[in-house]
C-alpha atoms as a PDB file:
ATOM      1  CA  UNK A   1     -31.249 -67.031  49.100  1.00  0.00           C
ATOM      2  CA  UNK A   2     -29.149 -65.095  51.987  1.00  0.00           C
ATOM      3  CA  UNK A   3     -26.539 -64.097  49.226  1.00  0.00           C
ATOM      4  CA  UNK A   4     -29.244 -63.197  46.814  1.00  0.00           C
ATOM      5  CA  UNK A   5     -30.537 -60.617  50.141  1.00  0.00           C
ATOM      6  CA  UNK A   6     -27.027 -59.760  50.961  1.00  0.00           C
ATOM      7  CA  UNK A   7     -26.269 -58.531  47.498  1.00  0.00           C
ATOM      8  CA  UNK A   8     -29.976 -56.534  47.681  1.00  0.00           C
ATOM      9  CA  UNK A   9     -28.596 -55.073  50.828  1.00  0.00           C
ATOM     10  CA  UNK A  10     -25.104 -54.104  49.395  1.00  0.00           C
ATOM     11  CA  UNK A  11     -27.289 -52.772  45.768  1.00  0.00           C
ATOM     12  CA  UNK A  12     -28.968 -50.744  48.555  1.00  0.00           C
ATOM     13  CA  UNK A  13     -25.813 -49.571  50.773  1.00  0.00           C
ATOM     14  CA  UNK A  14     -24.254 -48.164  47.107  1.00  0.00           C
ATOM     15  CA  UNK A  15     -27.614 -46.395  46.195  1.00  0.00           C
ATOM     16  CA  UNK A  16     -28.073 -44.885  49.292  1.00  0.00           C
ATOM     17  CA  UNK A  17     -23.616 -43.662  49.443  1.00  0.00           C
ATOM     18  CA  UNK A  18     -24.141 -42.079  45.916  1.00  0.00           C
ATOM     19  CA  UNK A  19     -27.229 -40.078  46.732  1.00  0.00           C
ATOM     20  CA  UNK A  20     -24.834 -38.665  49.836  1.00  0.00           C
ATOM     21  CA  UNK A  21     -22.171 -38.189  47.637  1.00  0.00           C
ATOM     22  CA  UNK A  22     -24.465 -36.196  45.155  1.00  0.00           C
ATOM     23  CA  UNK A  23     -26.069 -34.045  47.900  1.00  0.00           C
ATOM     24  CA  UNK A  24     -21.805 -33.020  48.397  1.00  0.00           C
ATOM     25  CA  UNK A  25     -22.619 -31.736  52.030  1.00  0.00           C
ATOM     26  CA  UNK A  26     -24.073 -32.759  55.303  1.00  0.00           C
ATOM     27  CA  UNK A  27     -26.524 -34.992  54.384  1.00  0.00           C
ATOM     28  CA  UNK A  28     -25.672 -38.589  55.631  1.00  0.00           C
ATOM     29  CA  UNK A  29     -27.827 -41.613  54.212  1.00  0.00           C
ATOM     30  CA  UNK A  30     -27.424 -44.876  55.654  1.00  0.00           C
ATOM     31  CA  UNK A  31     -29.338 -47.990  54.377  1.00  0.00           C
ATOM     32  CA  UNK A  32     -30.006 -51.457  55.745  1.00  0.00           C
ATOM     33  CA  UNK A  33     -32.080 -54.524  54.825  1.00  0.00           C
ATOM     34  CA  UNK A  34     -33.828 -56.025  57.965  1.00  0.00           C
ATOM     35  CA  UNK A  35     -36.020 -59.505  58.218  1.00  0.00           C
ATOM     36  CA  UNK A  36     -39.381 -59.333  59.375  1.00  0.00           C
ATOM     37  CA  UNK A  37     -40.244 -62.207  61.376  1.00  0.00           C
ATOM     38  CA  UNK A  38     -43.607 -63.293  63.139  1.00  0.00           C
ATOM     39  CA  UNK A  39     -42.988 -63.932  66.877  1.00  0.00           C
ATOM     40  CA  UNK A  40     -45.420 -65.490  69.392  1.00  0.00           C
ATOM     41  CA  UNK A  41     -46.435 -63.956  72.429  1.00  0.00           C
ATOM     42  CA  UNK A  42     -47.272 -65.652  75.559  1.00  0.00           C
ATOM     43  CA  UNK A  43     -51.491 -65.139  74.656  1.00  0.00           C
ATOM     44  CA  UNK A  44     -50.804 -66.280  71.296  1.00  0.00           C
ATOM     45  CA  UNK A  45     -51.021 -63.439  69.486  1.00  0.00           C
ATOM     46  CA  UNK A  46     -48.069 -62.592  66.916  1.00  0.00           C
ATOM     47  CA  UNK A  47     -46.599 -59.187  65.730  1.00  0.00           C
ATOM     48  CA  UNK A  48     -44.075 -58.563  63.263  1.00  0.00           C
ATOM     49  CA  UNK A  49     -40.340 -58.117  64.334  1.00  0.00           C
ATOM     50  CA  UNK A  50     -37.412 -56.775  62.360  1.00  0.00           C
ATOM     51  CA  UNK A  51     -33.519 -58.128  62.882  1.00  0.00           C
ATOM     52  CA  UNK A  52     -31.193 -58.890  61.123  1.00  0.00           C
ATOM     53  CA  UNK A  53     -31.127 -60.855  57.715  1.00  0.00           C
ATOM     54  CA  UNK A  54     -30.283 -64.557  58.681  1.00  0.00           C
ATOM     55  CA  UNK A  55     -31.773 -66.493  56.307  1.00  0.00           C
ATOM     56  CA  UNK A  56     -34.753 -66.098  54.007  1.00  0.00           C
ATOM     57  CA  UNK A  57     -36.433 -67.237  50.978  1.00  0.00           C
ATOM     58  CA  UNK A  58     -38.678 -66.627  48.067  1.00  0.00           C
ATOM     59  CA  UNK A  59     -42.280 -65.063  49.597  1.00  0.00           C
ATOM     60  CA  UNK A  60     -40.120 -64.045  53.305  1.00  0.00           C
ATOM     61  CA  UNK A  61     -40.885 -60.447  54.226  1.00  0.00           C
ATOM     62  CA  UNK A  62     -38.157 -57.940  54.210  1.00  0.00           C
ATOM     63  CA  UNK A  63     -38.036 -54.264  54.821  1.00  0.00           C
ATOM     64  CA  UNK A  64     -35.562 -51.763  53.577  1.00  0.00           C
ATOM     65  CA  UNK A  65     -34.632 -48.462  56.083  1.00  0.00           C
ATOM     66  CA  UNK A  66     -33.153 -45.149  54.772  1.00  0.00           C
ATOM     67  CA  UNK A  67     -31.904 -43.083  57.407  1.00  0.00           C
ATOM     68  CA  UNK A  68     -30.741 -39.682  56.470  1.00  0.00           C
ATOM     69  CA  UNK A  69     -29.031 -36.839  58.995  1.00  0.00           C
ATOM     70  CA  UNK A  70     -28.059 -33.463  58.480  1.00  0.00           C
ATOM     71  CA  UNK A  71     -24.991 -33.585  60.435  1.00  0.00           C
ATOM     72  CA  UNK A  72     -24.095 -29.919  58.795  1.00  0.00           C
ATOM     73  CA  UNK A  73     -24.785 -26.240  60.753  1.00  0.00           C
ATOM     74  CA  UNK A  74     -27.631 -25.550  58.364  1.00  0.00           C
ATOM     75  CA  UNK A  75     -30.876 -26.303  57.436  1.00  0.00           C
ATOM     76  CA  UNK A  76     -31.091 -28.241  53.894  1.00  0.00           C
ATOM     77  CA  UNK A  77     -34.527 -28.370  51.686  1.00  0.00           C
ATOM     78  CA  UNK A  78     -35.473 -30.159  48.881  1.00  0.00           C
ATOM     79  CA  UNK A  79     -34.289 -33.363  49.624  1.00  0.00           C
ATOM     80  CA  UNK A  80     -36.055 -36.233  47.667  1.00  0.00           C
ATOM     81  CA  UNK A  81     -34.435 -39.775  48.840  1.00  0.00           C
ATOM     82  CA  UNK A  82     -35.375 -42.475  46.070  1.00  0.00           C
ATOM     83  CA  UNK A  83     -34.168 -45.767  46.563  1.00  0.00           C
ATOM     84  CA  UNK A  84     -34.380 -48.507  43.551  1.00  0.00           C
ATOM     85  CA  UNK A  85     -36.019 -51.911  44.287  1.00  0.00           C
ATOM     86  CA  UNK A  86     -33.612 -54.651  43.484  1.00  0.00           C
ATOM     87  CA  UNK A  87     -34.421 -57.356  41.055  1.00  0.00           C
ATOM     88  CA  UNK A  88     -35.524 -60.740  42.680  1.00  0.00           C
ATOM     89  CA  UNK A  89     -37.577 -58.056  45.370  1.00  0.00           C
ATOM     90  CA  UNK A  90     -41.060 -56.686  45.866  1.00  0.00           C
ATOM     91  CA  UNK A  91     -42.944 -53.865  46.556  1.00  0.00           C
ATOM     92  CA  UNK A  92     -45.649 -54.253  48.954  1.00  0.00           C
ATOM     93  CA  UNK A  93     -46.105 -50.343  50.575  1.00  0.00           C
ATOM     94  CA  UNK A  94     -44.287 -48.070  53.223  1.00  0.00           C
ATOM     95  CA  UNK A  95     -43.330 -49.658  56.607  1.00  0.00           C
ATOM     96  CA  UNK A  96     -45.221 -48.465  59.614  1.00  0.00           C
ATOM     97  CA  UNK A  97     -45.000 -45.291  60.940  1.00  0.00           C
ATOM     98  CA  UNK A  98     -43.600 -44.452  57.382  1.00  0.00           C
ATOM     99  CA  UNK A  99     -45.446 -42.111  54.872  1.00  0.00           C
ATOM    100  CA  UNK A 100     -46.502 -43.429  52.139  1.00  0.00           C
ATOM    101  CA  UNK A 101     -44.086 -42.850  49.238  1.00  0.00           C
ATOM    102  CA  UNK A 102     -44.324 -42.363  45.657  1.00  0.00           C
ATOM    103  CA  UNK A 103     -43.334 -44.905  43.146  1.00  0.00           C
ATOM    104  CA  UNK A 104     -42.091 -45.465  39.969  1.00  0.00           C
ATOM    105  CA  UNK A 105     -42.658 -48.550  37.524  1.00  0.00           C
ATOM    106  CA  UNK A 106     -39.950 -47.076  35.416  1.00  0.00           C
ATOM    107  CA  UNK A 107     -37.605 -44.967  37.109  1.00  0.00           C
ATOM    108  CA  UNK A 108     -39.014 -41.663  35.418  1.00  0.00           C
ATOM    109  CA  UNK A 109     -42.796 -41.100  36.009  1.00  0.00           C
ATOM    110  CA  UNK A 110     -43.800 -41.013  39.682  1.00  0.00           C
ATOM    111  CA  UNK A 111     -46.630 -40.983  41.795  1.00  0.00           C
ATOM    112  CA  UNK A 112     -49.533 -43.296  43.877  1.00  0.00           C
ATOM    113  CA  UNK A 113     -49.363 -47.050  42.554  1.00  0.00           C
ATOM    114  CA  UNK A 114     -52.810 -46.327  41.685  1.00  0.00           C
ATOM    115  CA  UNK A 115     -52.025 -43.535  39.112  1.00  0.00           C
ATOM    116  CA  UNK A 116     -49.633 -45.947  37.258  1.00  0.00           C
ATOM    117  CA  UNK A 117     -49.971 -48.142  34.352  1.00  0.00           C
ATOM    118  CA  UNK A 118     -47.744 -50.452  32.663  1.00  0.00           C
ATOM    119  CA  UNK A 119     -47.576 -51.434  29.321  1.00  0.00           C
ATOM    120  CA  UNK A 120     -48.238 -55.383  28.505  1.00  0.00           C
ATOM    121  CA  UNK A 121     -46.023 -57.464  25.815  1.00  0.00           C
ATOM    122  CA  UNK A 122     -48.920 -57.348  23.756  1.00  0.00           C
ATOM    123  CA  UNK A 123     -49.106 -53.465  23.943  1.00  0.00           C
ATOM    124  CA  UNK A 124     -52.210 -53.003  25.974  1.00  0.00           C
ATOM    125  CA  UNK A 125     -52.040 -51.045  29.243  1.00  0.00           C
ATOM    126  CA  UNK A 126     -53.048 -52.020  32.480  1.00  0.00           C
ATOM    127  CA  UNK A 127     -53.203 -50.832  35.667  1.00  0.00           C
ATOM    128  CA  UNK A 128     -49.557 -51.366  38.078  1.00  0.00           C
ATOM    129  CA  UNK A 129     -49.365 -53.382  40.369  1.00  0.00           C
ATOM    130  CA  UNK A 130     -47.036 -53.265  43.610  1.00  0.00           C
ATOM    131  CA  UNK A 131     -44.827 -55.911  41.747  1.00  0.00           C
ATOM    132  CA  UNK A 132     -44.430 -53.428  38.842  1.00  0.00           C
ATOM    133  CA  UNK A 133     -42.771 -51.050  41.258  1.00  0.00           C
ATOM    134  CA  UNK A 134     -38.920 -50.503  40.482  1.00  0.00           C
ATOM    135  CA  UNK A 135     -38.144 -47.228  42.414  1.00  0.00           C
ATOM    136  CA  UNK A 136     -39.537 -46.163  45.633  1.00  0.00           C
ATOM    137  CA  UNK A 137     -39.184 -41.630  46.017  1.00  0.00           C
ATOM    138  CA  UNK A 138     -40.013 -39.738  49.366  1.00  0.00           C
ATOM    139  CA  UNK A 139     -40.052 -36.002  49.512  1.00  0.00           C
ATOM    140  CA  UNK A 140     -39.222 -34.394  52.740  1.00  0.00           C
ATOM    141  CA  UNK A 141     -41.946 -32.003  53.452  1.00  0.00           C
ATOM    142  CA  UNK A 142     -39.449 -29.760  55.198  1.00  0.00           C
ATOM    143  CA  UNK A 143     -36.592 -28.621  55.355  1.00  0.00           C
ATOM    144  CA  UNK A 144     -33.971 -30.707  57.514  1.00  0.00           C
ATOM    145  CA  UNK A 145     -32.443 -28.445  60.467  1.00  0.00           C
ATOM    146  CA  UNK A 146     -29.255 -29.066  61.607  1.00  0.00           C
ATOM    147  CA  UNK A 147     -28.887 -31.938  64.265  1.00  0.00           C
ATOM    148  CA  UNK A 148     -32.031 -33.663  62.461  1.00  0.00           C
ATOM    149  CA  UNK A 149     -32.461 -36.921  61.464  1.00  0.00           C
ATOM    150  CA  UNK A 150     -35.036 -39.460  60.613  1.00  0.00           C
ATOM    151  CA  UNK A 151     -35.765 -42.744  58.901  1.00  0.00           C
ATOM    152  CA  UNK A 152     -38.605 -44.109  55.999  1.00  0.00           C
ATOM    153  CA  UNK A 153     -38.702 -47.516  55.297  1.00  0.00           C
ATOM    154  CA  UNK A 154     -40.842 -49.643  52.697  1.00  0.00           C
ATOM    155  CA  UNK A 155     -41.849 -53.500  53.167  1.00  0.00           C
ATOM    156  CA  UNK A 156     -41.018 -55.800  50.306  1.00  0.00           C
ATOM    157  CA  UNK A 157     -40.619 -59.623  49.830  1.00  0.00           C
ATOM    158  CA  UNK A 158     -38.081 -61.835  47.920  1.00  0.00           C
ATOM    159  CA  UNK A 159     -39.486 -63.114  44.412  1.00  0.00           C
END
């Protein structure tokens, strides 16, 4: 299972270099694949903590980060960051603190999960589902000054 995550994380790592390369200027994307991991506080309570990916297996919780920085003297607009969900992953919604994304269950219509359908092998359509989801888009809604930076991540889990 860890190679099966390491290769999602070097899929990812490639994705994320040739959307730089495309944007041909300032814009730096870098991508990582983080482990969520329930730990135990002292009153017994548990949150959710990201690290590194050790070892994990089919249902494990995983969350992919895109961090982008204009490291260029001007502003730049219109940036859309989409990042495709590996096979063997999925899609359960944006990471904390994240907005919420659109998504695609075919790489070319986008929007809310719950404006999607999918098309069954019998032919019938049916509503997606967050399994269905094969590319993951954010929109910046402005313009990136120079110096900025941020991060969006989504939480998935291994098939």
């Amino acid at each position: 299972m860890f190679n099966r995550i390491a290769r999602t994380a070097a899929a990812v790592s490639a994705v994320a270099l040739s959307t730089a390369a495309v944007a041909g200027g300032p814009l730096q994307i870098t991508s990582k694949v983080l482990s969520e991991t329930k730990v135990r506080a002292a009153d017994g309570s548990t949150s959710p903590v990201l690290g590194p990916v050790k070892k994990v297996g089919p249902g494990d919780g995983v969350v992919f980060v895109l961090a982008y920085q204009n490291t260029g003297k001007q502003t730049i607009g219109n940036i859309v960051l989409d990042n495709p969900v590996p096979q063997g992953i999925a899609y359960r919604g944006p990471s904390a603190n994240t907005p919420a994304p659109e998504v695609s269950v075919d790489g070319k219509t986008y929007g809310p999960l719950a404006s999607l359908n999918v098309r069954t092998p019998t032919g019938a359509r049916r509503a997606a589902a967050p399994d269905d989801v094969t590319h993951v888009r954010w929109r910046l809604a402005a313009p990136l000054t120079a110096g900025a930076q941020g991060q969006l991540a989504f939480k998935a889990v291994l098939k």
